[in-house]
Protein backbone atom coordinates (compact mmCIF):
# COMPACT_ATOMS: atom_id res chain seq x y z
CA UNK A 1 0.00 0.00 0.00
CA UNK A 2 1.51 3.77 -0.74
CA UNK A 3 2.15 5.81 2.00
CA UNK A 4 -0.96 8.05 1.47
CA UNK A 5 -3.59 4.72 1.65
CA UNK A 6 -4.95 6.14 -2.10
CA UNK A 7 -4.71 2.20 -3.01
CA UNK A 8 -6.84 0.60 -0.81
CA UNK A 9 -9.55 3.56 -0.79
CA UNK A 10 -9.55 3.28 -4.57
CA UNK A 11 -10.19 -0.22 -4.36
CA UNK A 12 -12.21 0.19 -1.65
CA UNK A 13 -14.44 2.91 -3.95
CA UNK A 14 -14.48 0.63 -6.72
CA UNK A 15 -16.04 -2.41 -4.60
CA UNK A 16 -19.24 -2.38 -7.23
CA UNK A 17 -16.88 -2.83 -9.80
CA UNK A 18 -16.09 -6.37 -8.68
CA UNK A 19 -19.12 -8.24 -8.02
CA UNK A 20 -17.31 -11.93 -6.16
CA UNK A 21 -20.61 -13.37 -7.58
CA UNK A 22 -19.72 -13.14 -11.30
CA UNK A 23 -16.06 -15.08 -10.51
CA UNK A 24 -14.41 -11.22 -10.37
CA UNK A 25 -12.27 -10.82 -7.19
CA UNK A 26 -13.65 -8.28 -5.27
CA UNK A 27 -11.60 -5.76 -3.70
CA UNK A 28 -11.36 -6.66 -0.36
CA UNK A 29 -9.91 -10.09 -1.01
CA UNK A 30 -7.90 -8.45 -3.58
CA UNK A 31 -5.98 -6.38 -1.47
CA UNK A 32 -5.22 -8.80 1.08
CA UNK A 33 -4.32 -11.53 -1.48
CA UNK A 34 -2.50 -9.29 -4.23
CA UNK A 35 -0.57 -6.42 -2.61
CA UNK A 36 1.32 -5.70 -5.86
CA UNK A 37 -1.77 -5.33 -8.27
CA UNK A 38 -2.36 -2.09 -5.67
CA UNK A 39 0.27 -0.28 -7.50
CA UNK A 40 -2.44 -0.92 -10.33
CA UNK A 41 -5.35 0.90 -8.62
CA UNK A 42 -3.12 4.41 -8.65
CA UNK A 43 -3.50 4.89 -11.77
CA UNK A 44 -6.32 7.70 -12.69
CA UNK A 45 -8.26 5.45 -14.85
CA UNK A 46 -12.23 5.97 -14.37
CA UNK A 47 -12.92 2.54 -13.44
CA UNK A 48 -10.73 -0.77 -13.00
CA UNK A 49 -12.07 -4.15 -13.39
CA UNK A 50 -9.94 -7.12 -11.99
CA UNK A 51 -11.27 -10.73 -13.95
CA UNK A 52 -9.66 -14.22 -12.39
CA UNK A 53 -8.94 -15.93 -15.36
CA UNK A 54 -7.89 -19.09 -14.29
CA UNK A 55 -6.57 -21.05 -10.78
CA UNK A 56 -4.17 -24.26 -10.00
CA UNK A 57 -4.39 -25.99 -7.75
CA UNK A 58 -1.40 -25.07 -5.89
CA UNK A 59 -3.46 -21.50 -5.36
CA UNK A 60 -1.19 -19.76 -8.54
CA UNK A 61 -3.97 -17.54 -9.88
CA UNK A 62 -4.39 -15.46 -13.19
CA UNK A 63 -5.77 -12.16 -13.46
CA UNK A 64 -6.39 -9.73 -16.03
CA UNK A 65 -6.82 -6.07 -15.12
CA UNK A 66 -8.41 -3.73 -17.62
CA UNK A 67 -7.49 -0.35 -16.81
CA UNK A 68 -8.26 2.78 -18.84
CA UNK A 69 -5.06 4.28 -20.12
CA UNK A 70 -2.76 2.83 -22.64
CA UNK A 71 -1.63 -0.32 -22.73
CA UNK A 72 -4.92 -1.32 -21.19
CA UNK A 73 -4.81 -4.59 -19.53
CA UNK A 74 -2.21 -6.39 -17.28
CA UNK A 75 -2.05 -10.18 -16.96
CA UNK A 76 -0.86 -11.09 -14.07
CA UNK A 77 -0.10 -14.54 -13.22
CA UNK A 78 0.05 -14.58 -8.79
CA UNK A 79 0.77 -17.11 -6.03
CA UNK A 80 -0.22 -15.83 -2.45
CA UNK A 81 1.73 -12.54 -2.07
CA UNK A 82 4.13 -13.12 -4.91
CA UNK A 83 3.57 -12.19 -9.31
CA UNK A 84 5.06 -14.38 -11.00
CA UNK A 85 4.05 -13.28 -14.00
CA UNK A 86 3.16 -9.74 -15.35
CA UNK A 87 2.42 -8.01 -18.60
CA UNK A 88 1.14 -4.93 -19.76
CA UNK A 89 -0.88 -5.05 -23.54
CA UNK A 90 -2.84 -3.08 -25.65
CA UNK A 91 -5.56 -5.81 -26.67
CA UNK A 92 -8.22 -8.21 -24.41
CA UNK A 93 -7.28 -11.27 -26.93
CA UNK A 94 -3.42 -10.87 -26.82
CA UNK A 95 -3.78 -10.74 -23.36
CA UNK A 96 -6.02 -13.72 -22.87
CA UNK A 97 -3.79 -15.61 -25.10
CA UNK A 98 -0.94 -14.96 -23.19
CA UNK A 99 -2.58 -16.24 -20.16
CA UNK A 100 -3.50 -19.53 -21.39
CA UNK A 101 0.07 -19.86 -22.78
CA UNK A 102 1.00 -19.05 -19.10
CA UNK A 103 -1.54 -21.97 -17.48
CA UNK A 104 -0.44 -24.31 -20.13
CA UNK A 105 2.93 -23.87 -19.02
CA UNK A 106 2.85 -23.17 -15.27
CA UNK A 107 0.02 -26.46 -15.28
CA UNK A 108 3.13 -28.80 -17.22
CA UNK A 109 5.34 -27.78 -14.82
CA UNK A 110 3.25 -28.90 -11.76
CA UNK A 111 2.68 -32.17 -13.18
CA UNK A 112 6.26 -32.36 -13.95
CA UNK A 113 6.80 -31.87 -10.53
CA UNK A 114 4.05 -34.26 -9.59
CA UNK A 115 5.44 -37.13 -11.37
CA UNK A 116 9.06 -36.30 -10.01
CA UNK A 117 7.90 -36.25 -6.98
CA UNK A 118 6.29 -39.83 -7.47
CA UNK A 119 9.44 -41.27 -8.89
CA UNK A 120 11.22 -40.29 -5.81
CA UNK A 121 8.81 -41.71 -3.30
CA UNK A 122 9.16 -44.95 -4.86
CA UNK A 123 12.81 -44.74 -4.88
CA UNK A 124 13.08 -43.89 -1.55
CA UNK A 125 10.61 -46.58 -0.38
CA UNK A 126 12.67 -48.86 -2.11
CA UNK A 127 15.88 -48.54 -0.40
């Protein structure tokens, strides 16, 4: 949060914006679970509107902020406190596309993991 709280009141403000019923965060859940999108909410756009895009199962979540000033939306691929993943682009459709690139990726890495971690817990079984 900036020193002078304008990120969480503008958040805050913009509450309506982000019905939680529709699957868009709203903005009290995004503040606590996204501290860095705040730096998002400065801006002097109008309105904001924060969309989940996708989830793992590991919590990583996707979100796509469209903003009003140029380039319009951010992806932003998070895990609790922590982006992993950020991008600013002029156009909804690059921007979607980029995400699912991002869950196709980050989602073959977990099983990746998965399977290693399978491998290994027969190994050590084993011995």
């Amino acid at each position: 949060m900036c020193g002078c709280g304008t990120c969480a009141r503008t958040l805050r403000e913009r509450a309506t914006v982000l019905p939680p019923e529709t699957g868009v965060l709203d903005a009290d859940r995004l503040s606590r679970a996204v501290p860095a999108l705040l730096l998002v909410a400065r801006m002097t756009a109008l309105s904001i509107t924060v969309e989940r895009l996708w989830a793992l199962d590991d919590g990583t979540i996707c979100l796509l902020v469209d903003r009003g000033d140029a380039p319009r939306y951010d992806v932003c691929v998070v895990r609790g406190d922590h982006v992993l993943r950020e991008n600013r682009l002029f156009a909804r459709g690059t921007a979607q596309m980029l995400a699912e690139t991002w869950r196709v990726t980050l989602a073959s890495m977990q099983a990746e993991r998965a399977d290693q971690q399978a491998i290994d817990s027969v190994h050590l079984a084993s011995a």
